[in-house]
Every structure is written in C-alpha cells, then in structure tokens.
C-alpha atoms as a PDB file:
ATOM      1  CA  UNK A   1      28.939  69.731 140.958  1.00  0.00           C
ATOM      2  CA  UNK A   2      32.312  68.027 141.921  1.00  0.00           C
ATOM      3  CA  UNK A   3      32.882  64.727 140.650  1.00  0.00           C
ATOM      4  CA  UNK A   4      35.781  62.254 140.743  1.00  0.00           C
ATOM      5  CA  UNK A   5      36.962  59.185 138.670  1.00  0.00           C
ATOM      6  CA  UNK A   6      38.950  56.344 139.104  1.00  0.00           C
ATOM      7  CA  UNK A   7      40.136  53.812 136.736  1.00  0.00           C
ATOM      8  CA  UNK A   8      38.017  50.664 136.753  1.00  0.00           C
ATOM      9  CA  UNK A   9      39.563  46.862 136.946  1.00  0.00           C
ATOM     10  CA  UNK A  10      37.713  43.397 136.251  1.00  0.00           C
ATOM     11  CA  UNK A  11      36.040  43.718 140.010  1.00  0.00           C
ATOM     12  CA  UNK A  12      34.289  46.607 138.967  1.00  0.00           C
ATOM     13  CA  UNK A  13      32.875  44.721 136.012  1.00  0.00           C
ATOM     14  CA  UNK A  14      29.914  43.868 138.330  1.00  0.00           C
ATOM     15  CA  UNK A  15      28.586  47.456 138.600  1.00  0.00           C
ATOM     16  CA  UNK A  16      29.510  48.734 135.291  1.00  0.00           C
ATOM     17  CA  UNK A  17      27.619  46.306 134.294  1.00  0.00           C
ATOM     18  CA  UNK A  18      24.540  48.099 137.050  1.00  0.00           C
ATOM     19  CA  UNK A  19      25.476  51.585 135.790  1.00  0.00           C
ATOM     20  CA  UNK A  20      24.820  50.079 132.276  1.00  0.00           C
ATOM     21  CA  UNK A  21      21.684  48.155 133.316  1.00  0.00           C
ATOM     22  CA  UNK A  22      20.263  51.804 134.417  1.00  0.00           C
ATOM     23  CA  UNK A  23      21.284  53.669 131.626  1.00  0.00           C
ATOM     24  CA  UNK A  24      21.453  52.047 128.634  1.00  0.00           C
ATOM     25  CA  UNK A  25      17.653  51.641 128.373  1.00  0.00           C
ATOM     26  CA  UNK A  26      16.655  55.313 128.405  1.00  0.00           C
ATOM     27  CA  UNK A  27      19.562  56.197 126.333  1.00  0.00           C
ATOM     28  CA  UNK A  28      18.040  53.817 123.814  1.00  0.00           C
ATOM     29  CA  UNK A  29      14.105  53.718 123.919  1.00  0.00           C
ATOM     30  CA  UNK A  30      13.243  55.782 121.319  1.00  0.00           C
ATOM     31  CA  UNK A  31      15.863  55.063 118.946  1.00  0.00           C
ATOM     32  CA  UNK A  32      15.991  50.836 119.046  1.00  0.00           C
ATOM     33  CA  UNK A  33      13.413  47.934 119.054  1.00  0.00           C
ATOM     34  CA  UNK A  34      13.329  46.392 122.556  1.00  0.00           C
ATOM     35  CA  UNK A  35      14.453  43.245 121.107  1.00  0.00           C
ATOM     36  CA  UNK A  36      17.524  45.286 119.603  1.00  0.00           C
ATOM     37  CA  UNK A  37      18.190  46.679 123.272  1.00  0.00           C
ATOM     38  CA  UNK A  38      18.718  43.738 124.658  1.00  0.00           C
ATOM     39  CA  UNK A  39      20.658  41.837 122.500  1.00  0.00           C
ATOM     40  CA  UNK A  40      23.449  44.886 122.325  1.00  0.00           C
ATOM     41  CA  UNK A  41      23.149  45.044 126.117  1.00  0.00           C
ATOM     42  CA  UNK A  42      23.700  41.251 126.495  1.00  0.00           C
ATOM     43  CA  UNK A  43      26.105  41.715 123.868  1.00  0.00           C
ATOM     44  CA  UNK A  44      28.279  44.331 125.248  1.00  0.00           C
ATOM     45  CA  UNK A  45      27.140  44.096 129.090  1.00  0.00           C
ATOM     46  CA  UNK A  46      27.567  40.367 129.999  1.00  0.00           C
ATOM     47  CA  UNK A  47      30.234  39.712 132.755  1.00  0.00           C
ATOM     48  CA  UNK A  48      32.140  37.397 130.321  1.00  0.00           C
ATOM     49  CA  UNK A  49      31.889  40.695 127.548  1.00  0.00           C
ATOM     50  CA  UNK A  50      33.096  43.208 130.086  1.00  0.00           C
ATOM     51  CA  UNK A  51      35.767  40.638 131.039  1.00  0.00           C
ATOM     52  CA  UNK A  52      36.819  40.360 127.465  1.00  0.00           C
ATOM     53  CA  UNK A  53      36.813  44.016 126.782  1.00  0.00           C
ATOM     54  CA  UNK A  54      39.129  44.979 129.673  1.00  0.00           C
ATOM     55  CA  UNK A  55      41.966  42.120 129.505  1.00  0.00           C
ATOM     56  CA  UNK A  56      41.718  40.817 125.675  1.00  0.00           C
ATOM     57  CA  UNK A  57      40.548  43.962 123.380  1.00  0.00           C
ATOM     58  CA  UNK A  58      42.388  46.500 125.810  1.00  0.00           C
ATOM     59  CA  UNK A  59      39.452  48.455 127.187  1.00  0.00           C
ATOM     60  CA  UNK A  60      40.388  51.158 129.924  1.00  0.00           C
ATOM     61  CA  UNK A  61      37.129  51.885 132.123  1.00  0.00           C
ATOM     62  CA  UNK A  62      37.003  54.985 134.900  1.00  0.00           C
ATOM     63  CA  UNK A  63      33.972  54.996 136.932  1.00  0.00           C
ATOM     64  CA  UNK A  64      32.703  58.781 138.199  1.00  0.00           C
ATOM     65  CA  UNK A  65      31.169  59.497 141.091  1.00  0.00           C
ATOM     66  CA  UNK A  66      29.191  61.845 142.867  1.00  0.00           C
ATOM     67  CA  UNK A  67      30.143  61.553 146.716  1.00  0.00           C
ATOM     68  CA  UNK A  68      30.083  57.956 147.362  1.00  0.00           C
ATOM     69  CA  UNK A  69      27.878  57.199 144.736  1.00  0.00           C
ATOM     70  CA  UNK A  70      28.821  55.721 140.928  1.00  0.00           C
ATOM     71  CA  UNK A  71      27.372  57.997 138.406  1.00  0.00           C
ATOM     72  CA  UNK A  72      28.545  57.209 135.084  1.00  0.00           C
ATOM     73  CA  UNK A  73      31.392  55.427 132.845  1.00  0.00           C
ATOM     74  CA  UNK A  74      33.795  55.839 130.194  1.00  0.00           C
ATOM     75  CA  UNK A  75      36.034  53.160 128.344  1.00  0.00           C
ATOM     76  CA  UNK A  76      38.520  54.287 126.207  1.00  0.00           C
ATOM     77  CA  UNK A  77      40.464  51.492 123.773  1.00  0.00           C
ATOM     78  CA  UNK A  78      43.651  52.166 121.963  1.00  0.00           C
ATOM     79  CA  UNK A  79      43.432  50.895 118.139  1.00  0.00           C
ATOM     80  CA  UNK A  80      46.607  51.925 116.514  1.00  0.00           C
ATOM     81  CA  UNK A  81      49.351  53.953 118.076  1.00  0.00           C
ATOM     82  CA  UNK A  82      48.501  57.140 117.130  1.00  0.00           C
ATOM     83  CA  UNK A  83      44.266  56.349 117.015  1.00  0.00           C
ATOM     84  CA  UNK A  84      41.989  55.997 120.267  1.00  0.00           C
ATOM     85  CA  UNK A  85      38.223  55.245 119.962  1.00  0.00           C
ATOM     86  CA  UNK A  86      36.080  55.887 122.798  1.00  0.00           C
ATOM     87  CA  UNK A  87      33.841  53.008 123.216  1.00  0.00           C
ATOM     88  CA  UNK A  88      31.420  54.003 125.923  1.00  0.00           C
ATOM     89  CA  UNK A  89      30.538  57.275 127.961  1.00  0.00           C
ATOM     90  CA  UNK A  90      27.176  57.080 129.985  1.00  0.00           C
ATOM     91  CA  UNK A  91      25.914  59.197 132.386  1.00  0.00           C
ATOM     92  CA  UNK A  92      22.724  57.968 134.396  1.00  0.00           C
ATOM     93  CA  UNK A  93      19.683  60.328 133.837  1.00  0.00           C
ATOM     94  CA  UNK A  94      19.682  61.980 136.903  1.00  0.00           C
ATOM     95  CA  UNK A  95      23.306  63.111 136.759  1.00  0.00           C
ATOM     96  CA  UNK A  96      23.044  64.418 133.143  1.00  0.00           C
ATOM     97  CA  UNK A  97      23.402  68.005 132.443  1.00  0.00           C
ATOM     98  CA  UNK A  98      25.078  68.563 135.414  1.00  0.00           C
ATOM     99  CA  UNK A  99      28.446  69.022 133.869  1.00  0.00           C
ATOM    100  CA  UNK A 100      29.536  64.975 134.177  1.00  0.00           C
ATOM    101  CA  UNK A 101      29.772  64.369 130.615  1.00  0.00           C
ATOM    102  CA  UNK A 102      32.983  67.078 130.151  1.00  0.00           C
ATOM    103  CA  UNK A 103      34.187  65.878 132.716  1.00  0.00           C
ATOM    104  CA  UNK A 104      34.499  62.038 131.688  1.00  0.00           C
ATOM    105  CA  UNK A 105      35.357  63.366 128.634  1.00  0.00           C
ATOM    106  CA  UNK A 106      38.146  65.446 129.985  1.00  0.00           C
ATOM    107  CA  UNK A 107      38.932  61.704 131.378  1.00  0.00           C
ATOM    108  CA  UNK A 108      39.153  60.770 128.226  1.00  0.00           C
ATOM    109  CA  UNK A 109      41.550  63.161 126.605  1.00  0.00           C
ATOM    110  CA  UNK A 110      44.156  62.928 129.623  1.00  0.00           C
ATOM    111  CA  UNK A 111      43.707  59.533 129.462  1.00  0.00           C
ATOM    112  CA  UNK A 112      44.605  59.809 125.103  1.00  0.00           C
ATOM    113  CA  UNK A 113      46.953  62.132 125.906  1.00  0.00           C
ATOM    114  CA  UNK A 114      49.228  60.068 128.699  1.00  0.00           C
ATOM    115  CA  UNK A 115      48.945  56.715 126.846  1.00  0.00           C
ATOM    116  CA  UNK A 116      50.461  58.354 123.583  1.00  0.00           C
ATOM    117  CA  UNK A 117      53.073  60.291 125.931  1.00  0.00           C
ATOM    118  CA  UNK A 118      52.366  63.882 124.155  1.00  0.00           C
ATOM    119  CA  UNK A 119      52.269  62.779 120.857  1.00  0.00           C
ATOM    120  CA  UNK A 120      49.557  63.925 118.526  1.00  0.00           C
ATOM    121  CA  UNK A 121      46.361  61.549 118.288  1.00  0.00           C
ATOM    122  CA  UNK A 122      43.061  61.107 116.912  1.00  0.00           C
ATOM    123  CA  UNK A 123      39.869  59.868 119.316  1.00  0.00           C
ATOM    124  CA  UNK A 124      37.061  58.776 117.399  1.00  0.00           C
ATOM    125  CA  UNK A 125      33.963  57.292 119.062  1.00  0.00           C
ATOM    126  CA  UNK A 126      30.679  55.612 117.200  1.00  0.00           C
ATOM    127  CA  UNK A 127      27.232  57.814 118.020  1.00  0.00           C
ATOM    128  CA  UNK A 128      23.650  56.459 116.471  1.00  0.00           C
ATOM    129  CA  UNK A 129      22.957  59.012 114.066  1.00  0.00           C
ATOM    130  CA  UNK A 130      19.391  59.609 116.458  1.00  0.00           C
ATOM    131  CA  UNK A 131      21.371  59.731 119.589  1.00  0.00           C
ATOM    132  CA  UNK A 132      20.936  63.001 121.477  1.00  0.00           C
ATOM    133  CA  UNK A 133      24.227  62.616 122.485  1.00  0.00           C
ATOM    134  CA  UNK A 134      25.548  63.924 119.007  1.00  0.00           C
ATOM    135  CA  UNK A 135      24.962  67.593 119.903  1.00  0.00           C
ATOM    136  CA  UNK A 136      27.500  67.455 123.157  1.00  0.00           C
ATOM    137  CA  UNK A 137      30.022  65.549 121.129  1.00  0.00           C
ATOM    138  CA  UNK A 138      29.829  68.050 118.441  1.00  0.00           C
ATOM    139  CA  UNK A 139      29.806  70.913 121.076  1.00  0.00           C
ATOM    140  CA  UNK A 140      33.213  68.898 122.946  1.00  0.00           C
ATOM    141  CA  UNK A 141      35.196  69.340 119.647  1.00  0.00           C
ATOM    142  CA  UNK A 142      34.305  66.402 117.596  1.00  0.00           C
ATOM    143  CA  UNK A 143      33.586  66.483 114.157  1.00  0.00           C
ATOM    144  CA  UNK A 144      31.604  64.104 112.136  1.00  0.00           C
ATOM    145  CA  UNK A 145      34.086  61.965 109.724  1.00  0.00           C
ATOM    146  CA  UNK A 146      32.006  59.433 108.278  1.00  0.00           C
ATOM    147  CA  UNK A 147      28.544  57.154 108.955  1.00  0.00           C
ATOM    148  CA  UNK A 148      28.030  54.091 108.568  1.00  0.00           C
ATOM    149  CA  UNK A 149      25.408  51.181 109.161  1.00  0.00           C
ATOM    150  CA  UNK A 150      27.436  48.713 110.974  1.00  0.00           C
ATOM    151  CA  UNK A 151      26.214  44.959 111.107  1.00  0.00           C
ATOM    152  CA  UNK A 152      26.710  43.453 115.103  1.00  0.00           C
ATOM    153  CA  UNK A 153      25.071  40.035 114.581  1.00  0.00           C
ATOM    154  CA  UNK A 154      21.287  38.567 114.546  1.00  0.00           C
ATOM    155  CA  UNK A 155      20.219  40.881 111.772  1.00  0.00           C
ATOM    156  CA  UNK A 156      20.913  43.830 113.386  1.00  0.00           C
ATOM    157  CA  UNK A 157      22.885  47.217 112.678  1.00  0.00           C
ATOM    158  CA  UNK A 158      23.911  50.204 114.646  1.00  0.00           C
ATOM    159  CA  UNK A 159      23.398  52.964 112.263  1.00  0.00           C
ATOM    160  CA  UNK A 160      25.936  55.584 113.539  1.00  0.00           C
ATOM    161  CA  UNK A 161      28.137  58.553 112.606  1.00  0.00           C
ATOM    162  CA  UNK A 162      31.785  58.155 113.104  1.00  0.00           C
ATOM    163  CA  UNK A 163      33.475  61.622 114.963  1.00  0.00           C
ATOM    164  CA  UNK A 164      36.507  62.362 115.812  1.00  0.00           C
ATOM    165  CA  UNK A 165      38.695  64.613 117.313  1.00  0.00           C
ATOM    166  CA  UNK A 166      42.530  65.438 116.977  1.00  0.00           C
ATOM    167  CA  UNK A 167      44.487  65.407 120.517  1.00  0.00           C
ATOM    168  CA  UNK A 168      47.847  67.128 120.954  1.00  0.00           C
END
C-alpha cells in the first residue's frame, strides 16, 4: 500500500482528535479499566489538550493517509536538543499491518533527523508494558531502556517501558 503524510496544524486538531476517538479504544481494551480509557483520552484528546500540545509543549503531528482518507497519526516532541520522544503513533485497525506503522515511523526519524540538522539523537517513546505494540517497536530498532509506573492524575498510572533508539 502507498500512503502519504502531511504535517498537521491546530485545524486538524478536530480529526486527530476522530482518528483518536476510533483508535484509542481498541488499542486499549484489554489492557485499561474503561474508566482509565476515558480519562487518558479526555486527558490527552480534548480540543483544548491537542491545542496545548501543538503550540505550548511543542508537539509536531503528521496525519497519513490512504487515498483521500486519514488513516493514522504520529506526534513527535523535541525535549532537549539532542533527545526526541515520540508521543503518539496510531494506526486505525483496519489499516494495521499493512505496512503504515514503518512508514509513520520513517516520519518520525526524518522528522528527528531534520529538526537536529544531522546531528546524532536519541528518540524515545513510552509503550504500556501489555501493549502489542512493543513487538514492532522492538522489531523498528528500539530497545527497551527503562520501565516505569508513571502517575497521570485521579489515581491512575500508565505502567510502561521506556525505548529508545539512537538517530544519526
């Protein structure tokens, strides 16, 4: 499959915000109480949130598509000058294992690698320890640095490993 990507600005927080609404519940069922869901996805996936994420905390979204038609996200946020973290990548169910995923990711790296203009980096990105997910990251490169059960408010915790992955 042929995909393409384009960088995402606050208009588009509107349908990340869909993509998200489609995805982030089967990404999540079997691993989170429904109550957890959707506190992180009011937490992360309000308009106001998405807002903040893109002009305060720095977040750079691209939005993939399939033809005419939205398929998945990645945001990518610089923390240091020589450290990325990659704060989202979803792909909606029906587009998964088609190839999407390495090629957001690939997103991801060119992105990395023209923000830091060549110079060597480090991506990390946060992954729930029961997230399926964890078997492409660690088949993309990344290696698992650290875990960690990470409070995010009303009691709860997201109980992930911390990968990451040198860029040059």
């Amino acid at each position: 499959m042929e995909f393409d990507c384009r960088k995402a600005g606050l208009e588009d927080a509107p349908l990340i915000q869909n993509l998200a609404s489609r995805v982030f519940g089967p990404t999540y069922k079997d691993i989170l109480s429904p109550n957890q869901l959707d506190y992180m996805f009011d937490m992360m996936y309000s308009l106001p949130s998405l807002h903040e994420q893109m002009t305060t905390l720095g977040h750079q979204y691209y939005i993939a598509y399939k033809e005419d038609e939205p398929c998945g996200y990645i945001s990518v946020e610089r923390e240091k000058e020589n450290l990325f973290h990659l704060q989202k990548i979803y792909i909606l169910p029906s587009f998964q294992g088609t190839g999407l995923g390495r090629f957001l990711m690939e997103k991801a790296f060119e992105h990395v690698r023209s923000a830091s203009h060549g110079i060597p980096c480090t991506l990390e990105l946060n992954v729930n320890r029961y997230n399926k997910a964890l078997d492409f990251y660690l088949h993309m490169g990344f290696k698992i640095a650290r875990s960690g059960d990470f409070p995010i408010g009303n009691g709860y915790f997201m109980n992930d490993y911390i990968m990451s992955l040198d860029i040059n």
